[in-house]
PDB file of N, CA and C in Angstrom:
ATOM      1  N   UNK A   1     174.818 112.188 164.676  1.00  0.00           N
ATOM      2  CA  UNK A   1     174.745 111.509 163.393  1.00  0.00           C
ATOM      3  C   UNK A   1     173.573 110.526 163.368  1.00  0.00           C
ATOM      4  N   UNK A   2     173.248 110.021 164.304  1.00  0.00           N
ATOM      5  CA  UNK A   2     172.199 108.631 164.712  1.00  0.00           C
ATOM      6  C   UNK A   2     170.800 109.898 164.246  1.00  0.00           C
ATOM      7  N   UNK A   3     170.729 110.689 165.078  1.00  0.00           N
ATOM      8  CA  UNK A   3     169.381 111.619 165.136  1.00  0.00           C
ATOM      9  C   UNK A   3     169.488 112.109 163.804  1.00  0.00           C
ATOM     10  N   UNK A   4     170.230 112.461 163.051  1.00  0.00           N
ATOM     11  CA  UNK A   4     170.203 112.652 161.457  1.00  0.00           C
ATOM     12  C   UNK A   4     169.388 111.307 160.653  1.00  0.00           C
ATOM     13  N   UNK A   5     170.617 110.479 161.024  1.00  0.00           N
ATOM     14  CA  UNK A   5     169.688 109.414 159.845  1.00  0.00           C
ATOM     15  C   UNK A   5     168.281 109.128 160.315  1.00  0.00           C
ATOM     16  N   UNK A   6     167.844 108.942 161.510  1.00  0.00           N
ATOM     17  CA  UNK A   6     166.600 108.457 162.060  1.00  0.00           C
ATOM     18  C   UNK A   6     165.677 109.751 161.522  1.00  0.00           C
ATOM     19  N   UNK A   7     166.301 110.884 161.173  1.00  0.00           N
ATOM     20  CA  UNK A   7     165.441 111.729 160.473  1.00  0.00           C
ATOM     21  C   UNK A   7     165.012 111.978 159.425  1.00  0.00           C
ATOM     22  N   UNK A   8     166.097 110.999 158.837  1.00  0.00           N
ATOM     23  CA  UNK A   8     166.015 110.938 157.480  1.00  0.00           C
ATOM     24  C   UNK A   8     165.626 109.325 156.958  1.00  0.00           C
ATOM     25  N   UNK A   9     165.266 108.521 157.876  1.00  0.00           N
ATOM     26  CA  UNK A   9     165.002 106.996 157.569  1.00  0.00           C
ATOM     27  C   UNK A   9     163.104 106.853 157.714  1.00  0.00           C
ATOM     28  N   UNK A  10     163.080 107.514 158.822  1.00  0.00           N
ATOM     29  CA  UNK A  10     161.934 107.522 159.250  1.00  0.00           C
ATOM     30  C   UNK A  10     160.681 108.088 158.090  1.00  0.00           C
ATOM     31  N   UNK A  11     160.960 109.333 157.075  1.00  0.00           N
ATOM     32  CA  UNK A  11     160.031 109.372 156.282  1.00  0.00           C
ATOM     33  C   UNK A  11     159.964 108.516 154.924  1.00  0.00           C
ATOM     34  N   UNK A  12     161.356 108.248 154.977  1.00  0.00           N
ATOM     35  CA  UNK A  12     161.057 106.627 154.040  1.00  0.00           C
ATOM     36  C   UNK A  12     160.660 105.811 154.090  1.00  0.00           C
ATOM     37  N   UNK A  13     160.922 105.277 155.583  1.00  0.00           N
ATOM     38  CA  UNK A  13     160.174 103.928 155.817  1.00  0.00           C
ATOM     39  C   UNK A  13     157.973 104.257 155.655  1.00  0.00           C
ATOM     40  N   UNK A  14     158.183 105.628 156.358  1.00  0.00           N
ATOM     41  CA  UNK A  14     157.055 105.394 156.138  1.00  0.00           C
ATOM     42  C   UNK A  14     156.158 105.736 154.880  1.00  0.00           C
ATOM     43  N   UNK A  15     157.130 106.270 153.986  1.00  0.00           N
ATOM     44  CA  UNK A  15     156.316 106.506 152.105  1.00  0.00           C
ATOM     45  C   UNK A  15     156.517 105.362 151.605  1.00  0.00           C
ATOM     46  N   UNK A  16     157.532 104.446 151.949  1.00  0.00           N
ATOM     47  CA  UNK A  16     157.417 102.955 151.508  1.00  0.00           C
ATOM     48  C   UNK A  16     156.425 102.397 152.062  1.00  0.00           C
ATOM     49  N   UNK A  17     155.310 102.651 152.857  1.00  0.00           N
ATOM     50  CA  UNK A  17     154.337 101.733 153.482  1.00  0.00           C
ATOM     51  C   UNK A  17     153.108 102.238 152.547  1.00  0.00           C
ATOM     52  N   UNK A  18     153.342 103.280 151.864  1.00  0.00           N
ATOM     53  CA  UNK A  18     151.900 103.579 150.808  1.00  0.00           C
ATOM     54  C   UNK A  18     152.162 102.851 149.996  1.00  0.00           C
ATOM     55  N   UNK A  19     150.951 102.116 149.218  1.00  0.00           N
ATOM     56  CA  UNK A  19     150.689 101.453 148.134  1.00  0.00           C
ATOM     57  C   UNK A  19     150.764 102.441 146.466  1.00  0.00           C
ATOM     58  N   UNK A  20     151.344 102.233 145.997  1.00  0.00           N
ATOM     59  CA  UNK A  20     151.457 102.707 144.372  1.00  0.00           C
ATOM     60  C   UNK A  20     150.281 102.593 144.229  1.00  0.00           C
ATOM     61  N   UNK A  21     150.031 103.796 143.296  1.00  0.00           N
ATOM     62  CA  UNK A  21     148.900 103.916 142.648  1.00  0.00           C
ATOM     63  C   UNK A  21     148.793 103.237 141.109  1.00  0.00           C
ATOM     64  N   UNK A  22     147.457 102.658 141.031  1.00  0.00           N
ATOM     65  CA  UNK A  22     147.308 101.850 139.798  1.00  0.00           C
ATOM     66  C   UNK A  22     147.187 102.755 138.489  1.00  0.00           C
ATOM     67  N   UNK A  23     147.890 103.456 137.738  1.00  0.00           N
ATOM     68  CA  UNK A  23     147.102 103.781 136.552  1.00  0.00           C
ATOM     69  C   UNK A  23     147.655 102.996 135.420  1.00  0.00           C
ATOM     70  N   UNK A  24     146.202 103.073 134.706  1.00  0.00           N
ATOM     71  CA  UNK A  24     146.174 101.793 133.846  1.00  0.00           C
ATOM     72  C   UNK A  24     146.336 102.884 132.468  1.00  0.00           C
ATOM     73  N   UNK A  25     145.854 104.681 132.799  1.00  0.00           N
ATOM     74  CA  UNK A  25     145.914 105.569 132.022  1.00  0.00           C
ATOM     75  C   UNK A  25     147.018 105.540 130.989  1.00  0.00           C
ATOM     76  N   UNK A  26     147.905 105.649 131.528  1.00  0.00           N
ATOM     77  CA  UNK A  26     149.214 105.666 130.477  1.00  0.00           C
ATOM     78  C   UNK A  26     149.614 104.624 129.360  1.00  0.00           C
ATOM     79  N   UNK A  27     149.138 103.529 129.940  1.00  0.00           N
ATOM     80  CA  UNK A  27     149.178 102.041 128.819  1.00  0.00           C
ATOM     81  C   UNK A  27     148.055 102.766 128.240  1.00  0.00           C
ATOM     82  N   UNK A  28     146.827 103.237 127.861  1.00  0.00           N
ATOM     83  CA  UNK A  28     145.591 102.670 127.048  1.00  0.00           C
ATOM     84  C   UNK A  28     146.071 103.417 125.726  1.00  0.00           C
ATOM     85  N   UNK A  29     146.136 102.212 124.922  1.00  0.00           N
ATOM     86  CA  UNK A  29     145.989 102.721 123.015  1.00  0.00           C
ATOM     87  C   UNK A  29     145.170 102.434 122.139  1.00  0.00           C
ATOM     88  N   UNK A  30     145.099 102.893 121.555  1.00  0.00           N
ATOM     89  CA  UNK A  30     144.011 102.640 120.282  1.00  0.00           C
ATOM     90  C   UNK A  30     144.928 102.732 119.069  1.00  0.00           C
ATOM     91  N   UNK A  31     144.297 102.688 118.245  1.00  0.00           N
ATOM     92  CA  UNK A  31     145.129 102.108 116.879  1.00  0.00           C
ATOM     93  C   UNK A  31     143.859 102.589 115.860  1.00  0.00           C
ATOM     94  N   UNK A  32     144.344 103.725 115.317  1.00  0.00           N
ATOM     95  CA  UNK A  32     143.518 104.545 113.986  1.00  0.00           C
ATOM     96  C   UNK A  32     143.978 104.925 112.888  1.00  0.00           C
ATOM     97  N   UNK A  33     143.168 105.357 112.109  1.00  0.00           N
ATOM     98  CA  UNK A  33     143.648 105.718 110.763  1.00  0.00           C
ATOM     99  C   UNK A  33     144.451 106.922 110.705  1.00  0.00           C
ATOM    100  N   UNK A  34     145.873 106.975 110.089  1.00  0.00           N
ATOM    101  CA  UNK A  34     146.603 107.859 110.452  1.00  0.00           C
ATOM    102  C   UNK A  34     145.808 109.288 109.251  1.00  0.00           C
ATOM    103  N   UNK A  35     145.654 110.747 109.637  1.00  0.00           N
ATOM    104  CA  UNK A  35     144.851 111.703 108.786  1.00  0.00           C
ATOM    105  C   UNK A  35     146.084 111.892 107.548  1.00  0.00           C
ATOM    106  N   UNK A  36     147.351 111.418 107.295  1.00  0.00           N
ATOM    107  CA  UNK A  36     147.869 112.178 106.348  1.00  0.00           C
ATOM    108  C   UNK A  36     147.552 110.275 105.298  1.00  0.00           C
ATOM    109  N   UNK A  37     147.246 109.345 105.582  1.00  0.00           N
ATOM    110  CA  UNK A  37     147.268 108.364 104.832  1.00  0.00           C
ATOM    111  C   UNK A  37     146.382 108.514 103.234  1.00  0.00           C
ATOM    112  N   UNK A  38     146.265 107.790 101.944  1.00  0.00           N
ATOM    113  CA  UNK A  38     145.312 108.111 101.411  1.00  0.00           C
ATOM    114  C   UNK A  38     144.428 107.311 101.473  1.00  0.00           C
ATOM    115  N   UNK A  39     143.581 107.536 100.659  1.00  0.00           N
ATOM    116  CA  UNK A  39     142.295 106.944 100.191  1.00  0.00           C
ATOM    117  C   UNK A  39     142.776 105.189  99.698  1.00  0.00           C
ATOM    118  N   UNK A  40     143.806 105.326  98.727  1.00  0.00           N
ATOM    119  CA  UNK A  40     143.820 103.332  98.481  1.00  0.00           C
ATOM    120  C   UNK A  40     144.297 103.188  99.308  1.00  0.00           C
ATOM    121  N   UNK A  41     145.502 103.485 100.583  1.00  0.00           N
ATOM    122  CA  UNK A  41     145.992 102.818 101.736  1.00  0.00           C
ATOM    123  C   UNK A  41     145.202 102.456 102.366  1.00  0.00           C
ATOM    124  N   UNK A  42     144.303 103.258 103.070  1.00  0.00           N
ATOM    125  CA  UNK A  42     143.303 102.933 103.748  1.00  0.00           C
ATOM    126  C   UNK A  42     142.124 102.220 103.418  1.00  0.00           C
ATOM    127  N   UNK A  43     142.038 102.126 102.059  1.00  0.00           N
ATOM    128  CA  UNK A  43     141.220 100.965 101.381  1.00  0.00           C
ATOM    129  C   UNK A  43     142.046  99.860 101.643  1.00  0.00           C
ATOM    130  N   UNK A  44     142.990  99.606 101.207  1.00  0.00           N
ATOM    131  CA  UNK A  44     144.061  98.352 101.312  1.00  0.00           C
ATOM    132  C   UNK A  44     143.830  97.772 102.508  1.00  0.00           C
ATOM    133  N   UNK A  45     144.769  98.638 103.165  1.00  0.00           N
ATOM    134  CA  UNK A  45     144.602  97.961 104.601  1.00  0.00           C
ATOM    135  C   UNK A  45     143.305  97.952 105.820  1.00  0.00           C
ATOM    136  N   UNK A  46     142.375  98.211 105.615  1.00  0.00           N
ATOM    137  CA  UNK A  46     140.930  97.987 105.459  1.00  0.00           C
ATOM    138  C   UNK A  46     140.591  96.795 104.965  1.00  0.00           C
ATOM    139  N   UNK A  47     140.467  96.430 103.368  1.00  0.00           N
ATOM    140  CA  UNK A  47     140.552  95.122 102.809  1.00  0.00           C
ATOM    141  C   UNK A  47     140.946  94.252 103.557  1.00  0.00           C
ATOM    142  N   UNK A  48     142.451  94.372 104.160  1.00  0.00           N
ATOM    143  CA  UNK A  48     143.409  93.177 104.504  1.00  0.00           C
ATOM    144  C   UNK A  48     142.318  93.470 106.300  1.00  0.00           C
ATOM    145  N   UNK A  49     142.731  94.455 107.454  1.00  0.00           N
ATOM    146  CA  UNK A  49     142.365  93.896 108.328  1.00  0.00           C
ATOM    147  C   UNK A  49     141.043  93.231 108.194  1.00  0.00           C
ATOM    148  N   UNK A  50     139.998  93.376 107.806  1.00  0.00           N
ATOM    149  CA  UNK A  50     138.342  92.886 107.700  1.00  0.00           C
ATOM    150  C   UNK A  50     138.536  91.487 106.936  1.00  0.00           C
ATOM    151  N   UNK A  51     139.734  91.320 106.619  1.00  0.00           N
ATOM    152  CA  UNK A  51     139.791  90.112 105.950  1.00  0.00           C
ATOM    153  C   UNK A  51     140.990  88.945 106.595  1.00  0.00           C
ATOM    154  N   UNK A  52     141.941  88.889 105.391  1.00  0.00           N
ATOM    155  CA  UNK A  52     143.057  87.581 106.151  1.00  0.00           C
ATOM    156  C   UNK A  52     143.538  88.310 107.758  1.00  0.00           C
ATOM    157  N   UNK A  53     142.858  89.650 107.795  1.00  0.00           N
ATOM    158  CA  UNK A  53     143.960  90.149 109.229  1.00  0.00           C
ATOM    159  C   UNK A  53     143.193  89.460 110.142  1.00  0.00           C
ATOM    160  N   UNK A  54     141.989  89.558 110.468  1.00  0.00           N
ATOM    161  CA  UNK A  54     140.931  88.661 111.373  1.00  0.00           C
ATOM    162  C   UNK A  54     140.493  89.713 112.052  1.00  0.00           C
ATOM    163  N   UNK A  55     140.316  90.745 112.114  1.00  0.00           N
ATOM    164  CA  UNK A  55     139.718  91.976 112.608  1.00  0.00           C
ATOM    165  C   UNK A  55     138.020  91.540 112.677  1.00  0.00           C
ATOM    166  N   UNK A  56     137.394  92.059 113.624  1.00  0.00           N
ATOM    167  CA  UNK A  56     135.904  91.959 113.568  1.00  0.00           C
ATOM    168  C   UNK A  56     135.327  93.369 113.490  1.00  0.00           C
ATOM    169  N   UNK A  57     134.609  93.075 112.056  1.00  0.00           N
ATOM    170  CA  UNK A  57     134.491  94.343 111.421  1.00  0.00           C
ATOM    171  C   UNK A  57     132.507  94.368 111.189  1.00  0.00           C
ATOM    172  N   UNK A  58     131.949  93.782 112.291  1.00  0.00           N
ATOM    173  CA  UNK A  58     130.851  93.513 111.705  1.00  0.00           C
ATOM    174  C   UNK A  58     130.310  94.862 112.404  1.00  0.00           C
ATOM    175  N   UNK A  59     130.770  95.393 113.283  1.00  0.00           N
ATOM    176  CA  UNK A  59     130.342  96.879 113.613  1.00  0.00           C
ATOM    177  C   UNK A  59     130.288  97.784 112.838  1.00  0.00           C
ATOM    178  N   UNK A  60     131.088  97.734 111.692  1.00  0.00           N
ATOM    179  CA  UNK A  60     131.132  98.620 110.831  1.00  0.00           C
ATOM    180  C   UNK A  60     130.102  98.564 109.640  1.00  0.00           C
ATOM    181  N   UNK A  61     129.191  97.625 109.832  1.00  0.00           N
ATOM    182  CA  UNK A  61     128.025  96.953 108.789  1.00  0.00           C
ATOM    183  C   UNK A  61     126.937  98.044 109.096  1.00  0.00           C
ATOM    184  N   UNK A  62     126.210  97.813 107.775  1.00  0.00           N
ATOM    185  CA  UNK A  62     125.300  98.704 107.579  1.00  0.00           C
ATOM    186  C   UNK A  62     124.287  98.425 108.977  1.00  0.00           C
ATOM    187  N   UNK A  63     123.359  99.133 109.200  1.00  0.00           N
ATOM    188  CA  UNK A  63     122.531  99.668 110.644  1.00  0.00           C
ATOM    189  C   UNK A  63     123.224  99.192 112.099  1.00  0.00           C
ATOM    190  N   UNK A  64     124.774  98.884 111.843  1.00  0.00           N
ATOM    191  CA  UNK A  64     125.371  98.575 113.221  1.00  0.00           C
ATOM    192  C   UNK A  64     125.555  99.904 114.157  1.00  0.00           C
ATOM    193  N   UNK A  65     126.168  99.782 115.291  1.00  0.00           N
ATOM    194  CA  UNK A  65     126.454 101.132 116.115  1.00  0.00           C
ATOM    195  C   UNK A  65     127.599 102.076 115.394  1.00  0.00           C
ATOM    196  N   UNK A  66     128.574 101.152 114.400  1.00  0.00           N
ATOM    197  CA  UNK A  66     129.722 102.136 114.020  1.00  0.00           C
ATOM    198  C   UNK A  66     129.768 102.103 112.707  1.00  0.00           C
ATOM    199  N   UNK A  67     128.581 102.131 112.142  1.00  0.00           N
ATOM    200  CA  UNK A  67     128.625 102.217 110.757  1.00  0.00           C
ATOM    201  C   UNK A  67     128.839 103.894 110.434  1.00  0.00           C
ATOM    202  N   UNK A  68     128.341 104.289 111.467  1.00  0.00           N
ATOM    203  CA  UNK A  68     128.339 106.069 111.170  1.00  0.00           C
ATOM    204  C   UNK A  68     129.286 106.502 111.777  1.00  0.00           C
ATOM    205  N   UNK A  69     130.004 107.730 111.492  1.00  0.00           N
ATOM    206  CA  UNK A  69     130.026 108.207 110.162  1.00  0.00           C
ATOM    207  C   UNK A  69     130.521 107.475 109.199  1.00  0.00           C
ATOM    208  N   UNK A  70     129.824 107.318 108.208  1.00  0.00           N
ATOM    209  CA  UNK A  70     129.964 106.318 106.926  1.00  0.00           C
ATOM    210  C   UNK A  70     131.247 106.768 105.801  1.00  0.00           C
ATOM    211  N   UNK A  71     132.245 106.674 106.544  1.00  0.00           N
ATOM    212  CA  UNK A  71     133.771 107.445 105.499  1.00  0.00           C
ATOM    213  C   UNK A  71     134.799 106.313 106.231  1.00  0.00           C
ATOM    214  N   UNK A  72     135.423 106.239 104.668  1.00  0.00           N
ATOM    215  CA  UNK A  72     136.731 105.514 105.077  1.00  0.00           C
ATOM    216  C   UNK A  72     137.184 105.369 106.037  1.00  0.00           C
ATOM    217  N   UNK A  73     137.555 106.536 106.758  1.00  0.00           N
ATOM    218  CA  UNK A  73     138.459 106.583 107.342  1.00  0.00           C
ATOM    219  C   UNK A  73     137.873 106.101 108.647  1.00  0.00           C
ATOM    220  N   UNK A  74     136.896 106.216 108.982  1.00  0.00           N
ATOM    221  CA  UNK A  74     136.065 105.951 110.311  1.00  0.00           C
ATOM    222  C   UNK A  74     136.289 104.390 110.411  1.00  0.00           C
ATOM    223  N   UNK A  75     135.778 104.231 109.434  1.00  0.00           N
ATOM    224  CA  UNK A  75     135.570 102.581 109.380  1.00  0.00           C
ATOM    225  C   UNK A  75     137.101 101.947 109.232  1.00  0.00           C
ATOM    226  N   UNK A  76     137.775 102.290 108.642  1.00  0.00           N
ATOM    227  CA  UNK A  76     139.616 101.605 109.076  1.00  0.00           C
ATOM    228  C   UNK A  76     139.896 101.802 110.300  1.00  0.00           C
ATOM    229  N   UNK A  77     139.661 103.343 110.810  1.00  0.00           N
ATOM    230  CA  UNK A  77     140.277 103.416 112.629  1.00  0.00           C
ATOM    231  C   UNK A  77     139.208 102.045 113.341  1.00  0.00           C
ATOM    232  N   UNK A  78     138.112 101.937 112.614  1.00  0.00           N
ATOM    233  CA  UNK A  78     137.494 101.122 114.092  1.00  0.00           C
ATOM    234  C   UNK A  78     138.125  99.580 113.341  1.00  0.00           C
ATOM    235  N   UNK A  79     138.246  99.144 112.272  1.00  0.00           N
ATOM    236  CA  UNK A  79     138.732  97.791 111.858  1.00  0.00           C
ATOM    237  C   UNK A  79     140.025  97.550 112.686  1.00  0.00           C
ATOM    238  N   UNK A  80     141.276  98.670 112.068  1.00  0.00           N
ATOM    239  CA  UNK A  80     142.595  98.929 112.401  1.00  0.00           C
ATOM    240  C   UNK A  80     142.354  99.026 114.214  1.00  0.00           C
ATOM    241  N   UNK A  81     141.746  99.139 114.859  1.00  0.00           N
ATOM    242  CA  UNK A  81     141.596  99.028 116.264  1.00  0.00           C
ATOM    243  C   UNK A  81     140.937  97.392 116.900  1.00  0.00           C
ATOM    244  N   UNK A  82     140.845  97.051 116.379  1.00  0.00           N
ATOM    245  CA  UNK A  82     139.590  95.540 116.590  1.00  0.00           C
ATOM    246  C   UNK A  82     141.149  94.615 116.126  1.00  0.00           C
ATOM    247  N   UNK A  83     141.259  94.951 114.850  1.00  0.00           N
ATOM    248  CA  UNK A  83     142.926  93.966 114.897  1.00  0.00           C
ATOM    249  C   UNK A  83     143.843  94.394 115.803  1.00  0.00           C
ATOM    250  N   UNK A  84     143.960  95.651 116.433  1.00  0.00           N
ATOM    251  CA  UNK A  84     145.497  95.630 117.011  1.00  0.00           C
ATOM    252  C   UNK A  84     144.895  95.249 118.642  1.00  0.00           C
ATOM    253  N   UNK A  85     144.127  95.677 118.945  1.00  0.00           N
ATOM    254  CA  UNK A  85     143.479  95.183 120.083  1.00  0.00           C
ATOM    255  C   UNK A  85     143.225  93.627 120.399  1.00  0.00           C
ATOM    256  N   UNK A  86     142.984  92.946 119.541  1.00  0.00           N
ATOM    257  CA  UNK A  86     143.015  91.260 119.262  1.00  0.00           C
ATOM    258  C   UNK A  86     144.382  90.475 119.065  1.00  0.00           C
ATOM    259  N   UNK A  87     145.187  91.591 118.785  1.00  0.00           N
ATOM    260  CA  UNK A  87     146.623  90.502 118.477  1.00  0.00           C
ATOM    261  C   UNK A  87     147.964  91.458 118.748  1.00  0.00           C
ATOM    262  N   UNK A  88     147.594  92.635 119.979  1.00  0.00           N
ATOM    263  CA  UNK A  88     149.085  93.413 120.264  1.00  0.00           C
ATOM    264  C   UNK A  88     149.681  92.667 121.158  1.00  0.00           C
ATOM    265  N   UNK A  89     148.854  91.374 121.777  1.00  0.00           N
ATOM    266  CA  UNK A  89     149.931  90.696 122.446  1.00  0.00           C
ATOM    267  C   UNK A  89     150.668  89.791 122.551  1.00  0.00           C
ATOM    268  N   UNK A  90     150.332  88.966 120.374  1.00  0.00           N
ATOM    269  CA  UNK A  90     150.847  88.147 119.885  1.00  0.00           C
ATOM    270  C   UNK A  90     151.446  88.963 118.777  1.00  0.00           C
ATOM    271  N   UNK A  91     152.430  90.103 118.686  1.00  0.00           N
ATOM    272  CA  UNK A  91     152.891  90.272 117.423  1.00  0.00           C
ATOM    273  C   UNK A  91     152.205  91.331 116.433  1.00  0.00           C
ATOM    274  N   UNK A  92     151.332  91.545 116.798  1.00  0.00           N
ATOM    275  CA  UNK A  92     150.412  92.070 115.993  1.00  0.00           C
ATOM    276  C   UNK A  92     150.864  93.511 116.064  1.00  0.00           C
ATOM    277  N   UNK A  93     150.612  94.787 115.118  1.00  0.00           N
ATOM    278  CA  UNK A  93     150.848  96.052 115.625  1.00  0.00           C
ATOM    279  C   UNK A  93     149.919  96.984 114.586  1.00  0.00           C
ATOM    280  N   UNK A  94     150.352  97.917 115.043  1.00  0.00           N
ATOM    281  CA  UNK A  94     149.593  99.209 114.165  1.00  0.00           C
ATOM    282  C   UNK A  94     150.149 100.248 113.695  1.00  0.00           C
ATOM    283  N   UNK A  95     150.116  99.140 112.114  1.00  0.00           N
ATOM    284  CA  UNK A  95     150.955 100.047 111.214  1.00  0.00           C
ATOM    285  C   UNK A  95     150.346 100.204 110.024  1.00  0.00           C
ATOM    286  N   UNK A  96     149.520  98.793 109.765  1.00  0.00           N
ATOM    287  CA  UNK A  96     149.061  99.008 108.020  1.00  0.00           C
ATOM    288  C   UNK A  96     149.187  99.552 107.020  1.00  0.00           C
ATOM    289  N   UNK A  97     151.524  99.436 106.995  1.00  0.00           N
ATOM    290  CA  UNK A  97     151.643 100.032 105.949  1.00  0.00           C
ATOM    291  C   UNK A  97     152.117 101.653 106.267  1.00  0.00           C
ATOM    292  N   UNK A  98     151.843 102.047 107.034  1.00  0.00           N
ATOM    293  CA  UNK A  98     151.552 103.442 107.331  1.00  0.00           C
ATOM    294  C   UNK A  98     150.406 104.116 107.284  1.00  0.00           C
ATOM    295  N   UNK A  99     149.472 103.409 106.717  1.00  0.00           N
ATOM    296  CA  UNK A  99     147.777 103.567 107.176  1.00  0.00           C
ATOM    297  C   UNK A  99     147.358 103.938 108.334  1.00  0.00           C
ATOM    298  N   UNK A 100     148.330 103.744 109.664  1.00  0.00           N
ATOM    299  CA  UNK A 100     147.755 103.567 110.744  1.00  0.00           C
ATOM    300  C   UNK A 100     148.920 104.341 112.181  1.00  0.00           C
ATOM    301  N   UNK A 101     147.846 104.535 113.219  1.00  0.00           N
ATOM    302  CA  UNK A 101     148.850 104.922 114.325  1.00  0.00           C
ATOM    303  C   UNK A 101     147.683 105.065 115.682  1.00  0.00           C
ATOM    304  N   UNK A 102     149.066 104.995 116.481  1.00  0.00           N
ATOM    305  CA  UNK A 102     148.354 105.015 117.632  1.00  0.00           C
ATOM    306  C   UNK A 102     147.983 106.527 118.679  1.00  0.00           C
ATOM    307  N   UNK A 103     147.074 106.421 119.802  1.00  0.00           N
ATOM    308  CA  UNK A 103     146.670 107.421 120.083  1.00  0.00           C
ATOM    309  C   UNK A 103     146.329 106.832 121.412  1.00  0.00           C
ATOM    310  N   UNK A 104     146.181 108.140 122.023  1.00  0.00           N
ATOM    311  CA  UNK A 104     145.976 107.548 123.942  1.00  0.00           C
ATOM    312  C   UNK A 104     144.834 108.268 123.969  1.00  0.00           C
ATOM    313  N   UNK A 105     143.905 108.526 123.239  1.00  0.00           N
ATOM    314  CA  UNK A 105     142.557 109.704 123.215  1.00  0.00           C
ATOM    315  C   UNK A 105     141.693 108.205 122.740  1.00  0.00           C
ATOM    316  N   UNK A 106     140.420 108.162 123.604  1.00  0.00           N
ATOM    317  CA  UNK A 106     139.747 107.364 122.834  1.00  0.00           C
ATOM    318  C   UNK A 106     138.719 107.383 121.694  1.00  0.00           C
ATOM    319  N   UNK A 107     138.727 107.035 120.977  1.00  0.00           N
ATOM    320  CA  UNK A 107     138.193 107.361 120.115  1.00  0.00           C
ATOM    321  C   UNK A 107     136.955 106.964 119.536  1.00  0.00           C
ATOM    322  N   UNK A 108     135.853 106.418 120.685  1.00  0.00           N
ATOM    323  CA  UNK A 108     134.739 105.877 121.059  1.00  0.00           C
ATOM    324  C   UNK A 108     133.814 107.190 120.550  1.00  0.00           C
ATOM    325  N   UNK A 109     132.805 107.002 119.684  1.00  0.00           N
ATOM    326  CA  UNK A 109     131.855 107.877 120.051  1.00  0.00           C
ATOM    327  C   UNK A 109     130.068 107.662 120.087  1.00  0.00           C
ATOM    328  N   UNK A 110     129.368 108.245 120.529  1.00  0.00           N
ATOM    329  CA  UNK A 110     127.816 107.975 120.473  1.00  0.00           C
ATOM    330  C   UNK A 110     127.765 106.712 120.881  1.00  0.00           C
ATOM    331  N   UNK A 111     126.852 105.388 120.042  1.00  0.00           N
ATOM    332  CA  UNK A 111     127.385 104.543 120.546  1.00  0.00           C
ATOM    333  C   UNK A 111     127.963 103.202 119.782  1.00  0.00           C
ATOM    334  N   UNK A 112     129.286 104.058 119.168  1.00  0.00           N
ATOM    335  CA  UNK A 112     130.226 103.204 118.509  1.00  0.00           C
ATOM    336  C   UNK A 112     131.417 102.976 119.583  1.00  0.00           C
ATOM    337  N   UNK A 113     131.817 101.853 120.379  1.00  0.00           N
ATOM    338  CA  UNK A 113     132.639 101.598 121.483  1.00  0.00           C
ATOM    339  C   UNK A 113     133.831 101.085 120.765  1.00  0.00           C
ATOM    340  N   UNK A 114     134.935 101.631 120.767  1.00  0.00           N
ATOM    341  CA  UNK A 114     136.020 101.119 120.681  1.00  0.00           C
ATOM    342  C   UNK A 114     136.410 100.360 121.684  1.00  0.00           C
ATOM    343  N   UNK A 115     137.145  99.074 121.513  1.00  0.00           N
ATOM    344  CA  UNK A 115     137.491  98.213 122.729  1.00  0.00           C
ATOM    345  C   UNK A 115     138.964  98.167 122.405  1.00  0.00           C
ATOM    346  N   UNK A 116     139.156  98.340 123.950  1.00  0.00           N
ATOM    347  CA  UNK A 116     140.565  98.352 124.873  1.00  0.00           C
ATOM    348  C   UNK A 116     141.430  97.165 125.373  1.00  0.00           C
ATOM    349  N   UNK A 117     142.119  96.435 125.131  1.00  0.00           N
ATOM    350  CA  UNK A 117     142.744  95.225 126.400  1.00  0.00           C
ATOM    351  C   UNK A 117     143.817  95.631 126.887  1.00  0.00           C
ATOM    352  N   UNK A 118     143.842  95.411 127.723  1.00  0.00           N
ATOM    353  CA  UNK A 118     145.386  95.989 128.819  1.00  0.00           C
ATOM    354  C   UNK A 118     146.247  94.659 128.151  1.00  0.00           C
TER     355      UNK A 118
END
């Protein structure tokens, strides 16, 4: 019975001596314009984050990096991402209404950078 458990203790003790692996993969979200939303939602809540929401939307200004592609909807996913990214860890979320949702794909492109906080 002793030579059993010692056979069976021994590869535990020693997979408990590996360190966990860090992935940070599974947390990362972004916060975009949901594709079934319309046109005034996503105006709306556009309006509101670039405005009383406190979103920093100056990327989305004319000759910035994320002004292009120049459509609604581009420009709410990167607003709607700049607010939920600035305040998901005071309350804040991504919903705008139903304007909005989240995604584990990033949605960075050329060189318009979506930003991330763990």
């Amino acid at each position: 019975m002793a030579t059993f458990m010692l056979k069976l203790m021994l590869p535990l003790l020693f997979l408990s001596m590996i360190p966990p692996k860090t992935a940070y993969a599974e947390f990362e979200q972004w916060c975009v314009a949901d594709e079934q939303a319309t046109e005034n939602e996503l105006q709306a809540a556009l309006d509101w984050a670039c405005g009383k929401g406190g979103a920093d939307c100056r990327k989305i200004q004319v000759n910035q990096p994320c002004y292009f592609p120049n459509t609604l909807k581009d420009h709410a996913s990167y607003a709607f991402n700049s607010y939920y990214q600035k305040f998901k860890h005071s309350g804040g979320s991504c919903n705008f209404r139903g304007a909005a949702m989240t995604t584990e794909v990033d949605p960075s492109h050329d060189s318009c950078h979506y930003d991330f906080t763990l």
